[in-house]
N, C-alpha and C. Protein backbone atom coordinates (compact mmCIF):
# COMPACT_ATOMS: atom_id res chain seq x y z
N UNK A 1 -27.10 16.38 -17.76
CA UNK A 1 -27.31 17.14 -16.53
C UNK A 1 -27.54 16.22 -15.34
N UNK A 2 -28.10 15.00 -15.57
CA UNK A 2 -28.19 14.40 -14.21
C UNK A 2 -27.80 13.55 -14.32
N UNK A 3 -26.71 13.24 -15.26
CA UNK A 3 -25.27 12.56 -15.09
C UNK A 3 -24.49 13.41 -13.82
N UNK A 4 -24.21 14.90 -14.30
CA UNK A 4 -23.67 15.68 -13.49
C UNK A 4 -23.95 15.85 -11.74
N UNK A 5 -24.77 15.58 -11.62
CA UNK A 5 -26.11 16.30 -10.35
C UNK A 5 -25.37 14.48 -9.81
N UNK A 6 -25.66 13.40 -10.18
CA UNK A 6 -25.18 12.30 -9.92
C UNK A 6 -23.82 12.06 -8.75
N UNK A 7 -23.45 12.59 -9.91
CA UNK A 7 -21.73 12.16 -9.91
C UNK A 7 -21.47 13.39 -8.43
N UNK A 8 -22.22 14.76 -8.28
CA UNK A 8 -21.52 15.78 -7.52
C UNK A 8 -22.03 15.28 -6.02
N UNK A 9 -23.01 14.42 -6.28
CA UNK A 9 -23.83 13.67 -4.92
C UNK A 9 -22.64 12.57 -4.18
N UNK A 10 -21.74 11.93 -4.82
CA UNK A 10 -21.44 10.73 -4.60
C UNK A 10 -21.13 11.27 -2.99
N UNK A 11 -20.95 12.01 -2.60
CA UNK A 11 -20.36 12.70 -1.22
C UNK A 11 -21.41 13.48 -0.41
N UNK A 12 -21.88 12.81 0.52
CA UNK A 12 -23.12 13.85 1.28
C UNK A 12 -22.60 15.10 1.75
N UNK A 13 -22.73 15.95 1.16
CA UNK A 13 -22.68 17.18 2.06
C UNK A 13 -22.37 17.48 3.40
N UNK A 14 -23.25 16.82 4.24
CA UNK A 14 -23.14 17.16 5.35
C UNK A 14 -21.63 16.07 6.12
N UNK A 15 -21.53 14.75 5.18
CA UNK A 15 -20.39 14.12 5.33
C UNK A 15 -19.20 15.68 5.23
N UNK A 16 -19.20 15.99 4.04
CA UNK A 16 -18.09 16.85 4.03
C UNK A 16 -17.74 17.91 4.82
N UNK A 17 -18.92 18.54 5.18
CA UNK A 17 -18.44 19.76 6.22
C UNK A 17 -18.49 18.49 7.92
N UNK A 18 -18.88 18.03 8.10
CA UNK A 18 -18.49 17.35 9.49
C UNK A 18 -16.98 16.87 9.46
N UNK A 19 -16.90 16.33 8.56
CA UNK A 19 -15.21 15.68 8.59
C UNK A 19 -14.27 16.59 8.37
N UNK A 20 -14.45 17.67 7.41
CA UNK A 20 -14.09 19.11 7.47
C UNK A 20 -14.18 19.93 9.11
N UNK A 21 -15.01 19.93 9.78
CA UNK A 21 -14.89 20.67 11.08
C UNK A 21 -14.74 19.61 12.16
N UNK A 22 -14.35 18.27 11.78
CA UNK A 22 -13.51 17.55 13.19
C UNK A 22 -12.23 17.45 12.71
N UNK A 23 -11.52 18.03 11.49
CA UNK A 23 -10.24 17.91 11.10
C UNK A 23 -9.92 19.20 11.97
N UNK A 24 -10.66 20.71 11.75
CA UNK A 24 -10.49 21.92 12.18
C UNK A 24 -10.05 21.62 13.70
N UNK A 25 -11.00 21.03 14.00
CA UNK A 25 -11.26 21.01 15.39
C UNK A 25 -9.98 20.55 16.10
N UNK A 26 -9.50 19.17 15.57
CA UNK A 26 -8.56 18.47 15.83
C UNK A 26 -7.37 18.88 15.75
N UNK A 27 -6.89 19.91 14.63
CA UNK A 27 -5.60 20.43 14.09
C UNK A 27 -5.38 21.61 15.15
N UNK A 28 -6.61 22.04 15.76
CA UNK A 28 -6.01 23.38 16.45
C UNK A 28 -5.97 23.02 17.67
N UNK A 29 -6.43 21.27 18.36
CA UNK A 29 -6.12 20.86 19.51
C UNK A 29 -4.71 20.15 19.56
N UNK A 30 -4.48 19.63 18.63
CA UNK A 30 -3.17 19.20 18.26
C UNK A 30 -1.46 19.84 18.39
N UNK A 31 -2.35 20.88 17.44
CA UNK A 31 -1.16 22.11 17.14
C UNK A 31 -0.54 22.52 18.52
N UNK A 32 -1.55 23.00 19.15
CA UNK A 32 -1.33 23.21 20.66
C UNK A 32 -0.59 22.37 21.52
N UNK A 33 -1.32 21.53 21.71
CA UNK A 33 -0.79 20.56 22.92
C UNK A 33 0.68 19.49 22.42
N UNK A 34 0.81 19.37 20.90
CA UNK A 34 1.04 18.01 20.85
C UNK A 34 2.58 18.59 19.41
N UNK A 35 1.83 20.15 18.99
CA UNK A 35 2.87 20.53 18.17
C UNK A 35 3.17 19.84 16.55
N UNK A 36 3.12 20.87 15.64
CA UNK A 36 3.05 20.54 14.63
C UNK A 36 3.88 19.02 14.07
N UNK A 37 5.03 18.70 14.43
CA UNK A 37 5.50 17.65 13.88
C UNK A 37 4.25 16.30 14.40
N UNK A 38 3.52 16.46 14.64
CA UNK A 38 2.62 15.73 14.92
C UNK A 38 2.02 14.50 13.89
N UNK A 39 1.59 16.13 12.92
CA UNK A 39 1.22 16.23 11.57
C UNK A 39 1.74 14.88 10.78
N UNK A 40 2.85 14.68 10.78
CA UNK A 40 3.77 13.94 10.12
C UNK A 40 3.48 12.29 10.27
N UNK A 41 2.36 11.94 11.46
CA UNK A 41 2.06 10.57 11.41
C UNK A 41 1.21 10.35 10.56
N UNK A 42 1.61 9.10 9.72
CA UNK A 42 0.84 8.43 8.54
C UNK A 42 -0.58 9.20 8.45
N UNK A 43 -1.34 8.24 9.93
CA UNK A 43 -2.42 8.51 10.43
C UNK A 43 -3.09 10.38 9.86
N UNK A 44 -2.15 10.88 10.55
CA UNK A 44 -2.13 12.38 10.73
C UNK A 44 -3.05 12.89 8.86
N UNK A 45 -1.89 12.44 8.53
CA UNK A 45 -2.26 12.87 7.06
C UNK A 45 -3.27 12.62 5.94
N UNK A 46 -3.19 11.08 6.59
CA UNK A 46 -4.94 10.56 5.58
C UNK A 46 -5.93 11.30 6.34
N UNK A 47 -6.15 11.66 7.68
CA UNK A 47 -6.93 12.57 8.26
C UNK A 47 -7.35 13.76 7.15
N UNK A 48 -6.23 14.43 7.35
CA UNK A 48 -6.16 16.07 6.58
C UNK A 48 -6.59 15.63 5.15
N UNK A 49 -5.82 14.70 4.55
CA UNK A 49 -5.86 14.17 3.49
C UNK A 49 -7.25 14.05 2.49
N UNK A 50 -8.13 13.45 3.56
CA UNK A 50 -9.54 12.96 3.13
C UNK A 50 -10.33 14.14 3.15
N UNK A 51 -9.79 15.54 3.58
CA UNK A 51 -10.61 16.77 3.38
C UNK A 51 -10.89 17.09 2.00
N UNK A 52 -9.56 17.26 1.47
CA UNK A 52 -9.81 17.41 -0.34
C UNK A 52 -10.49 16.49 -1.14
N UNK A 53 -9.66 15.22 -0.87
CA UNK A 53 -10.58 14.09 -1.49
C UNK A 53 -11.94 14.38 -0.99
N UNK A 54 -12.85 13.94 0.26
CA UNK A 54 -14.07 14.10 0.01
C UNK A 54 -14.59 15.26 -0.84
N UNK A 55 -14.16 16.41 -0.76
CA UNK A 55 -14.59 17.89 -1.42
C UNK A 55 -14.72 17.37 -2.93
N UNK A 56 -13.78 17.24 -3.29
CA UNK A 56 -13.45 17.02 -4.55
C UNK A 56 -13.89 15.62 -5.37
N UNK A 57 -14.44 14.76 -4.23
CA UNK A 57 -15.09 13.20 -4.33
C UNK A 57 -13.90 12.49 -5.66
N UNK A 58 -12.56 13.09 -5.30
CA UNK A 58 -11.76 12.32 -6.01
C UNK A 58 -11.27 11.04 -5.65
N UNK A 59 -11.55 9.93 -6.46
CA UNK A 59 -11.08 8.47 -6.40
C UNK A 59 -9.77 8.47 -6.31
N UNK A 60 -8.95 9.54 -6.75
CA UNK A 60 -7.36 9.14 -6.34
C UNK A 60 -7.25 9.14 -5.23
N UNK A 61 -7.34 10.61 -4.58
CA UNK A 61 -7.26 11.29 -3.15
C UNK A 61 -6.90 10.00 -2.06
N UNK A 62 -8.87 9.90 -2.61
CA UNK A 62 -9.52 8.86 -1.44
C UNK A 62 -8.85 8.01 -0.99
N UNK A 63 -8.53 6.98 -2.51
CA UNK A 63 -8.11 5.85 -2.63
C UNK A 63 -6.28 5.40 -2.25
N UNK A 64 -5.68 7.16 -2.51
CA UNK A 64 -4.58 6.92 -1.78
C UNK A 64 -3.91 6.95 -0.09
N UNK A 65 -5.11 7.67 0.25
CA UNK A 65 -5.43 7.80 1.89
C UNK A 65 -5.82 6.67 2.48
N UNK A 66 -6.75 5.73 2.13
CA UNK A 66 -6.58 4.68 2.02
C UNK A 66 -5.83 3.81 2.21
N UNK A 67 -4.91 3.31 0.87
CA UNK A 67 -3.73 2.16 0.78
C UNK A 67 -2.87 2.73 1.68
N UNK A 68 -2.42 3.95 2.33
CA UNK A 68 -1.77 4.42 2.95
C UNK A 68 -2.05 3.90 4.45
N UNK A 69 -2.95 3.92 5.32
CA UNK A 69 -3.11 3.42 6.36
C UNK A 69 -4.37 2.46 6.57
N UNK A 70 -5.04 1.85 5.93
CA UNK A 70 -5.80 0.66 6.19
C UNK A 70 -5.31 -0.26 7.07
N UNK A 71 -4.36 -1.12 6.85
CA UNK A 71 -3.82 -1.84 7.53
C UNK A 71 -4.16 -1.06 9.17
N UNK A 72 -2.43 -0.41 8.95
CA UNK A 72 -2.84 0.93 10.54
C UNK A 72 -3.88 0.71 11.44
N UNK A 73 -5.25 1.72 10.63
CA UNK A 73 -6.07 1.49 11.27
C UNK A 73 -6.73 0.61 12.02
N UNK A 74 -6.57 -0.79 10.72
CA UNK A 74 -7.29 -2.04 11.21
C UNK A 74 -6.09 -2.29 12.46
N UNK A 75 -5.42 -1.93 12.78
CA UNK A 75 -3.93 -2.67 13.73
C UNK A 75 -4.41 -1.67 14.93
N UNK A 76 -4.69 -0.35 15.00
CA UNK A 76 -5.10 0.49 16.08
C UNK A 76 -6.67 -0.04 16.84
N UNK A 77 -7.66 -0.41 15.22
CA UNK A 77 -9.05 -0.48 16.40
C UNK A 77 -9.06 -1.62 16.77
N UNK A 78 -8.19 -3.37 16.34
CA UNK A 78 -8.13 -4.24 17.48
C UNK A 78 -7.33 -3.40 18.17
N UNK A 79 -6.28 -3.09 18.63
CA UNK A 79 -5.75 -2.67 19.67
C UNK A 79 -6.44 -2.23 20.77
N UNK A 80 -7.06 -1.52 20.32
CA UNK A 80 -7.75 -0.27 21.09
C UNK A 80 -8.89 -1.22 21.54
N UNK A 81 -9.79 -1.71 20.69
CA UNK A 81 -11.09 -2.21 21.52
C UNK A 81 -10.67 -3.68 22.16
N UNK A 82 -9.70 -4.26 21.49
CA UNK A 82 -9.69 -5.14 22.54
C UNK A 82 -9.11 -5.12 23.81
N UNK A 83 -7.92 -3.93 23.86
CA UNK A 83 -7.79 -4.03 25.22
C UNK A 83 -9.06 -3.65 26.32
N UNK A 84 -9.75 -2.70 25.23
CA UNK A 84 -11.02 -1.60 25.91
C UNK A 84 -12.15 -3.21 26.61
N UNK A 85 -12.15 -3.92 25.68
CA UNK A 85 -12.81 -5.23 26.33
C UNK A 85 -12.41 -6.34 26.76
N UNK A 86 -10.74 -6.12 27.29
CA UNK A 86 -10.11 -6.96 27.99
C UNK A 86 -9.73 -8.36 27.44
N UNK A 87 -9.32 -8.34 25.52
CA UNK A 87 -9.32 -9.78 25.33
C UNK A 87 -8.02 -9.94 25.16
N UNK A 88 -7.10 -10.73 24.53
CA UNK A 88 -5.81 -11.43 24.47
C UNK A 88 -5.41 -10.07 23.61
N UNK A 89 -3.89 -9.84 23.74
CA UNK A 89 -3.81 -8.80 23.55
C UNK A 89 -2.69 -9.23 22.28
N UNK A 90 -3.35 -8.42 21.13
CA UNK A 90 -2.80 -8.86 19.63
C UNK A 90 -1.42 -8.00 19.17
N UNK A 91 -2.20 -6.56 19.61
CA UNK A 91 -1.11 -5.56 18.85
C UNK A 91 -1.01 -4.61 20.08
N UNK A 92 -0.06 -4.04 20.51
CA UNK A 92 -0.22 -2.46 21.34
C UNK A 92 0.48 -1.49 21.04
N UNK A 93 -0.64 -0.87 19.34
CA UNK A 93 -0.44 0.03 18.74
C UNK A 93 -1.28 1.47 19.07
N UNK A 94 -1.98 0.99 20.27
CA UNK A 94 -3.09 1.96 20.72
C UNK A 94 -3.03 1.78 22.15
N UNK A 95 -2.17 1.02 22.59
CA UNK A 95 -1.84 0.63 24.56
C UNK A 95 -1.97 2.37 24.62
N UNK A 96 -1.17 3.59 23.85
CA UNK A 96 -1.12 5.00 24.86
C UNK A 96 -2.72 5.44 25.20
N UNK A 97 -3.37 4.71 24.76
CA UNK A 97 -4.76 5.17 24.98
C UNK A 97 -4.90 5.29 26.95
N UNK A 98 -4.36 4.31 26.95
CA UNK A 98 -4.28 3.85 28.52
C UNK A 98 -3.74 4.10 29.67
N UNK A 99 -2.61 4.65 28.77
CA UNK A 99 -1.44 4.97 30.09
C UNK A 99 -1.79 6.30 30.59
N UNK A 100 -1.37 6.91 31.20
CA UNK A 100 -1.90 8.30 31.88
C UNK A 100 -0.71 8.73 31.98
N UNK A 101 -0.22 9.68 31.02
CA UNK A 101 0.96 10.09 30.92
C UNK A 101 0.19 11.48 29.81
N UNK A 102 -0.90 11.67 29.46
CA UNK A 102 -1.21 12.93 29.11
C UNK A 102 -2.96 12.97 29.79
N UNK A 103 -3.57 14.03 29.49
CA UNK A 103 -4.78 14.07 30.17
C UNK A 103 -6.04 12.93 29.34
N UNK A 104 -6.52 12.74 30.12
CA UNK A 104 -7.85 11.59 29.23
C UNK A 104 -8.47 12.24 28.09
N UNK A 105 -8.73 13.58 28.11
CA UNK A 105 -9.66 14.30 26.89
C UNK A 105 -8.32 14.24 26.06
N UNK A 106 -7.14 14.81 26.17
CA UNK A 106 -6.87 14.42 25.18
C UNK A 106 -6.20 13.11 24.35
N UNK A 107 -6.22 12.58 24.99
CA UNK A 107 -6.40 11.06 25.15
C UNK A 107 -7.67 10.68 23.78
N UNK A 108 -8.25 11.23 24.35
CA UNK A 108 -10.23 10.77 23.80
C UNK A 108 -9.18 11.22 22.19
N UNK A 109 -9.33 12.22 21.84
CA UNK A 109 -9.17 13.01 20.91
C UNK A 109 -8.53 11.90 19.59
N UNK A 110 -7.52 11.16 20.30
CA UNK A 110 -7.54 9.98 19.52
C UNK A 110 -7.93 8.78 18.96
N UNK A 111 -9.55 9.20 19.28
CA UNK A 111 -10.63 7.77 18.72
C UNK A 111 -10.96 8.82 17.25
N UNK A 112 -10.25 9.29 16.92
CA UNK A 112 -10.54 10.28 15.62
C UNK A 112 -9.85 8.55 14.21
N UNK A 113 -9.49 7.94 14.73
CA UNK A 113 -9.15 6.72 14.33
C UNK A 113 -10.56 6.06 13.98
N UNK A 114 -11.14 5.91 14.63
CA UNK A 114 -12.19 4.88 14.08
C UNK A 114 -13.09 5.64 13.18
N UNK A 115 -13.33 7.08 13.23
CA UNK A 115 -14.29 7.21 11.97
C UNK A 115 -12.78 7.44 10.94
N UNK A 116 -11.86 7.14 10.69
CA UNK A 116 -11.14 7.08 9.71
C UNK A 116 -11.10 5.88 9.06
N UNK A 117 -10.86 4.96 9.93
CA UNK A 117 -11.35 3.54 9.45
C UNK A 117 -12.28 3.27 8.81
N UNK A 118 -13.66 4.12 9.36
CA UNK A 118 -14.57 3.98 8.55
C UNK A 118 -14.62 4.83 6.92
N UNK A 119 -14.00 5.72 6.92
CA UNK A 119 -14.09 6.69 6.22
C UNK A 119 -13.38 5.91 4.78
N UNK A 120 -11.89 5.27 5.53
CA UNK A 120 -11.34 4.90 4.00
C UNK A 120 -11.69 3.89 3.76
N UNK A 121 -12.81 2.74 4.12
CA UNK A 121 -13.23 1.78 3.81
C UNK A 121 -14.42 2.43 2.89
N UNK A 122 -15.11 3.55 3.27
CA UNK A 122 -16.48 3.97 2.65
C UNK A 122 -16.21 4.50 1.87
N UNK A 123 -14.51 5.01 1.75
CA UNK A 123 -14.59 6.48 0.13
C UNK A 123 -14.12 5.38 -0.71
N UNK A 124 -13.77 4.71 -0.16
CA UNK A 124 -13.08 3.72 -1.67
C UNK A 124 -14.53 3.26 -2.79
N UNK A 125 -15.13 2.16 -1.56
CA UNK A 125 -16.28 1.83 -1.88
C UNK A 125 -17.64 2.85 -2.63
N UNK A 126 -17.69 3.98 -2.26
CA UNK A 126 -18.51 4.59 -3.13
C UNK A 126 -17.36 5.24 -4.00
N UNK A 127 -16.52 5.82 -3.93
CA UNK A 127 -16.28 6.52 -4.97
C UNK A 127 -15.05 5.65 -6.39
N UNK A 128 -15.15 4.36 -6.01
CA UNK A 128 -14.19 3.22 -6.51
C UNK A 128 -13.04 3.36 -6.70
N UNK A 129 -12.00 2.33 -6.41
CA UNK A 129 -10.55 2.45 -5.27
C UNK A 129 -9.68 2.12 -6.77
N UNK A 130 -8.79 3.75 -6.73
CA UNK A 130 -7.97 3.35 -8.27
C UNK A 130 -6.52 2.68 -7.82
N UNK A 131 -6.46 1.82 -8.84
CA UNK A 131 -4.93 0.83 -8.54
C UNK A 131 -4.16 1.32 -8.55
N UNK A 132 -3.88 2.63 -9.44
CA UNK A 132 -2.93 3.35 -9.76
C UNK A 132 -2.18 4.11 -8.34
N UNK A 133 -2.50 4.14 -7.39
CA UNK A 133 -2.42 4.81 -6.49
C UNK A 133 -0.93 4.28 -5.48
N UNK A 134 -0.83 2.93 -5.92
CA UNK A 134 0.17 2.57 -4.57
C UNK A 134 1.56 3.02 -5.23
N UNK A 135 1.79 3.07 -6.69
CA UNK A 135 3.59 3.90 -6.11
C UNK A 135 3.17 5.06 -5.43
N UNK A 136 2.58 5.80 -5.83
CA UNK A 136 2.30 6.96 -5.36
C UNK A 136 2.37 6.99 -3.59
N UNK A 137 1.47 5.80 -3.38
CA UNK A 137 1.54 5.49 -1.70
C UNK A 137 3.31 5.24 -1.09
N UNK A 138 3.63 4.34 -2.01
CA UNK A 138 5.19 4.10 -1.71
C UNK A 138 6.16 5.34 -1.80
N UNK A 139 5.63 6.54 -3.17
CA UNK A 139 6.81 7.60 -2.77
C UNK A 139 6.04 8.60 -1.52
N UNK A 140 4.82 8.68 -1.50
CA UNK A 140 4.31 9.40 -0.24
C UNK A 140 5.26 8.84 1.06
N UNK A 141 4.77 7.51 1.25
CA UNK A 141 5.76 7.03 2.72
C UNK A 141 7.09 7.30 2.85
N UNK A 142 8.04 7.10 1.77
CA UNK A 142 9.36 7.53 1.83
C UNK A 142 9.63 8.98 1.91
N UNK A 143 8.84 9.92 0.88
CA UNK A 143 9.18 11.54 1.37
C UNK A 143 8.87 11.40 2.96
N UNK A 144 7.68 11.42 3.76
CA UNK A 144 7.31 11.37 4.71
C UNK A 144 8.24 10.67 5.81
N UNK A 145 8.69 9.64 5.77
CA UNK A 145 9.82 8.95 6.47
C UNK A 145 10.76 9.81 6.52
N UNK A 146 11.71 10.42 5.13
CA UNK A 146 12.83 10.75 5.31
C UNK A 146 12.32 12.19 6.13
N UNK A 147 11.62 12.99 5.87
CA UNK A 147 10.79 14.54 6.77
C UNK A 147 11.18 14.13 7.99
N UNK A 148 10.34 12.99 8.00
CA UNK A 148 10.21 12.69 10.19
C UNK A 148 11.77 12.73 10.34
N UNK A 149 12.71 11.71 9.73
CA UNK A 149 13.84 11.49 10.29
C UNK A 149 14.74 12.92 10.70
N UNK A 150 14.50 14.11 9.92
CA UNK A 150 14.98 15.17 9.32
C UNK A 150 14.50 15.62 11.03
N UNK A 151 13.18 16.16 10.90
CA UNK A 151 12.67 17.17 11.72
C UNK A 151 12.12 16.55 12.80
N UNK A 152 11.62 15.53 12.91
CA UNK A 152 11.59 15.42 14.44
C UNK A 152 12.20 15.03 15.47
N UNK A 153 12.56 14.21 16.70
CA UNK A 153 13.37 14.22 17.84
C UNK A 153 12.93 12.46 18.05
N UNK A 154 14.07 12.04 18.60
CA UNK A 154 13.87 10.08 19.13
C UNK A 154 13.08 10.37 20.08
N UNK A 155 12.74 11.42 20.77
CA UNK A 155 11.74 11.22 22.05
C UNK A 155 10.54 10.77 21.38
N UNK A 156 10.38 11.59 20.18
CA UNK A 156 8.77 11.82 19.74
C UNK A 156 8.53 10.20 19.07
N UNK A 157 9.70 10.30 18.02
CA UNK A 157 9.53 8.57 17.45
C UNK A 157 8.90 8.42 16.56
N UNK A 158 8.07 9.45 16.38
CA UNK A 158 6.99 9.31 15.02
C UNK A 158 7.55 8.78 13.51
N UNK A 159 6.06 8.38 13.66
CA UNK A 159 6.55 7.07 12.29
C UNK A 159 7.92 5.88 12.97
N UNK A 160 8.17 5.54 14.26
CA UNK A 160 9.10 4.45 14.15
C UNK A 160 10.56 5.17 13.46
N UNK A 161 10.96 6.00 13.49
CA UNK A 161 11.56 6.09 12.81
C UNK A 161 13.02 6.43 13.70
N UNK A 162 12.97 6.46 14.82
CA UNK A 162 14.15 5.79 15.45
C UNK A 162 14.61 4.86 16.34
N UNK A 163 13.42 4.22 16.54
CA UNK A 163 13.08 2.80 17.15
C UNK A 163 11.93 2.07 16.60
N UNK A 164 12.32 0.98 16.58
CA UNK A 164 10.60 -0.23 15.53
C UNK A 164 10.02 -0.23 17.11
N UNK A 165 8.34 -0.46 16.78
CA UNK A 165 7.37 -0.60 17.87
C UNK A 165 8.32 -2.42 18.37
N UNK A 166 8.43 -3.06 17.80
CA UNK A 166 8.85 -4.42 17.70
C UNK A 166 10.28 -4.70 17.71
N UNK A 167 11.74 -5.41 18.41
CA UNK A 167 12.80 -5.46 18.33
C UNK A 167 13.46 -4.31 18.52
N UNK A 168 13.08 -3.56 19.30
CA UNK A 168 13.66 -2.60 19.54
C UNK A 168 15.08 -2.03 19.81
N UNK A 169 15.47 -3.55 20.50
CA UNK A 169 17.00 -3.86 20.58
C UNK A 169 18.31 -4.23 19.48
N UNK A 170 17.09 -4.21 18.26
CA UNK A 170 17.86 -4.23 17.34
C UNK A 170 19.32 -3.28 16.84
N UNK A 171 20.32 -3.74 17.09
CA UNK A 171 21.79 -3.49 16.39
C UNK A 171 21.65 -2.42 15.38
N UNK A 172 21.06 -1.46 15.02
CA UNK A 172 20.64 -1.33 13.68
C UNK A 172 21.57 0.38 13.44
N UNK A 173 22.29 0.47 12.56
CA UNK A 173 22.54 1.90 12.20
C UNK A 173 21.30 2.47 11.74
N UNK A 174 21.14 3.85 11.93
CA UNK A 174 20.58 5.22 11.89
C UNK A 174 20.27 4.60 10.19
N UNK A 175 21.15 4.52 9.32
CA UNK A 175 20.78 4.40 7.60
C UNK A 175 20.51 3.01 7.44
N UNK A 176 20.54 2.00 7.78
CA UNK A 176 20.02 0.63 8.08
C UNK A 176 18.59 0.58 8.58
N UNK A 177 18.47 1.15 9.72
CA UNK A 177 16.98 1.27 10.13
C UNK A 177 15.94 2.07 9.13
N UNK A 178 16.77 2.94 8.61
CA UNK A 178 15.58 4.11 7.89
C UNK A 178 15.60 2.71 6.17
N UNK A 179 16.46 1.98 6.07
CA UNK A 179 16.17 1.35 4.48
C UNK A 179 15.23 0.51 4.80
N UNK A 180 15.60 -0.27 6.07
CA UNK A 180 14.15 -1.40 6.47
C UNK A 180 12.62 -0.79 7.09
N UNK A 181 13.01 0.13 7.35
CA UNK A 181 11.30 0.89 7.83
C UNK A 181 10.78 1.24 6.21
N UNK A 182 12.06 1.93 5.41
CA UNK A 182 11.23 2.04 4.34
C UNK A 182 10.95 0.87 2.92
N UNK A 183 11.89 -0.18 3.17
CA UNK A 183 10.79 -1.64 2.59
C UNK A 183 9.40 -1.89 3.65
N UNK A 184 9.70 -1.71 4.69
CA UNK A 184 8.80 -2.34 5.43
C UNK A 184 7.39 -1.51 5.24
N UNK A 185 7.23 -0.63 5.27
CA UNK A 185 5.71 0.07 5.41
C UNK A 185 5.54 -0.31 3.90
N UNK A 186 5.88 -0.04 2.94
CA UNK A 186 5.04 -0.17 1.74
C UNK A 186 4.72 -1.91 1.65
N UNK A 187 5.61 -2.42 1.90
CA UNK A 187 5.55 -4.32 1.62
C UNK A 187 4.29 -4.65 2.57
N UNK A 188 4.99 -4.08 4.34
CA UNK A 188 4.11 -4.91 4.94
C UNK A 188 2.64 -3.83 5.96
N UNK A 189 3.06 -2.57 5.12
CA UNK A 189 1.73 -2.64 5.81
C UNK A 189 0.69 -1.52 4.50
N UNK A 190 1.60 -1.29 3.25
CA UNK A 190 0.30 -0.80 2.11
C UNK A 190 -0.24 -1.73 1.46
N UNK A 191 0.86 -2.39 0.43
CA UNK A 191 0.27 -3.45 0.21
C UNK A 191 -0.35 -4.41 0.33
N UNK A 192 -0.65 -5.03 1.27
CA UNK A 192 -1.70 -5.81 1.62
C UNK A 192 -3.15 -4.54 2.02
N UNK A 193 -3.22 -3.86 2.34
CA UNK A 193 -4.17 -3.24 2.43
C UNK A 193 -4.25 -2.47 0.87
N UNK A 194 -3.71 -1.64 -0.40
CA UNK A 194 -3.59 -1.90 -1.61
C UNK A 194 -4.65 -3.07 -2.56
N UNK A 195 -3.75 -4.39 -2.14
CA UNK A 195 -4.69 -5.45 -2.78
C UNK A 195 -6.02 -5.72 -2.33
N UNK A 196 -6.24 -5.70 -0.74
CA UNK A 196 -7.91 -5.96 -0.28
C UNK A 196 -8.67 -4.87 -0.98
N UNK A 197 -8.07 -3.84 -0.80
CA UNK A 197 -8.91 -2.28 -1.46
C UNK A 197 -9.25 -2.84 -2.87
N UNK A 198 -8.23 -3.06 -3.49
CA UNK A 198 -8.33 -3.46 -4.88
C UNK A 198 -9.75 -4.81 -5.31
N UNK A 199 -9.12 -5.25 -4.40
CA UNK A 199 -10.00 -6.77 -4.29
C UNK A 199 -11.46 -6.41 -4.24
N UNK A 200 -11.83 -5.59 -3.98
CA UNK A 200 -13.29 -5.13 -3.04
C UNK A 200 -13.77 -4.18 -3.81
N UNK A 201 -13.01 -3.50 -3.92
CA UNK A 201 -13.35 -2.03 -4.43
C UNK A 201 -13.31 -1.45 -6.03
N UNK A 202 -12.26 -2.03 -6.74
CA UNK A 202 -11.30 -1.48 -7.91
C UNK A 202 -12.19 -1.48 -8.96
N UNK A 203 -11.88 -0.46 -9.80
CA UNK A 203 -12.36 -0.03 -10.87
C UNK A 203 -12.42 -1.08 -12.04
């Protein structure tokens, strides 16, 4: 019995319904302004993602929300705070924070990033980060890639997926670009976040 009582703790409560009602919160400001294909960024999904997992304090969930955007994240909050404190500028994967091309609140709405950062660094760590998880991460990114390519528009761009943030000028056919975006996210940006998780965390 208090094996059980243990194990149903690993997740504070009040963790779960808060991250539970800033997902709510977020999805119906989203939906609105910004429109469901939204949904479809990496980001987007370990969000929603980490609702079940925390509920359920499942180590897969967690741990695949996780290997999925770690990297990401870590690439958005330098972005973001260092431009926010004016230092050499590394990545500008978070420059739209800045530009004024939508309103500032909802603007704000996208520091929903840093307690994610925190979140998949902390569910791994308490609830311990299973290895098993990265094909799974690798066929998640590819269904998800080929979706975006399907249903959303080159204006929107989500997921990169009709222009790289980087070389943009690249020569590249429509089925050329979609084979190297999809080596590229699992090589260069799960895996290495995969192995640190592993490294740190793993069962």
């Amino acid at each position: 019995m208090g094996d059980e009582l243990l194990v149903s703790t690993l997740v504070p409560l009040w963790l779960k319904v808060a991250w539970t009602a800033m997902v709510l919160v977020i999805v119906l400001i989203y939906w609105r302004h910004r429109g469901p294909a939204n949904f479809l960024w990496f980001s987007d999904i370990a969000f929603l993602g980490l609702v079940p997992g925390l509920w359920l304090e499942s180590s897969f969930i967690v741990s695949l929300m996780a290997c999925m955007v770690l990297v990401p994240e870590l690439l958005w909050s330098v972005s973001f705070f260092g431009r926010l404190l004016r230092l050499p500028r590394l990545t500008g994967i978070a420059d739209y924070m800045f530009v004024e091309q939508s309103p500032l609140w909802l603007r704000a709405v996208s520091l929903f990033h840093v307690p994610l950062l925190a979140v998949v660094v902390w569910g791994p760590w308490r609830l311990g980060y299973d290895p098993g998880v990265y094909p799974w991460a690798v066929l998640t990114a590819w269904l998800v890639l080929l979706l975006t390519r399907w249903l959303t528009k080159p204006k929107e761009n989500i997921n990169h997926v009709y222009r790289f943030p980087v070389a943009a000028g690249a020569k590249l056919t429509p089925v050329k670009h979609m084979l190297v975006l999809m080596a590229a996210v699992p090589l260069v940006l799960q895996l290495p976040g995969h192995l640190l998780l592993w490294a740190m965390f793993g069962n």
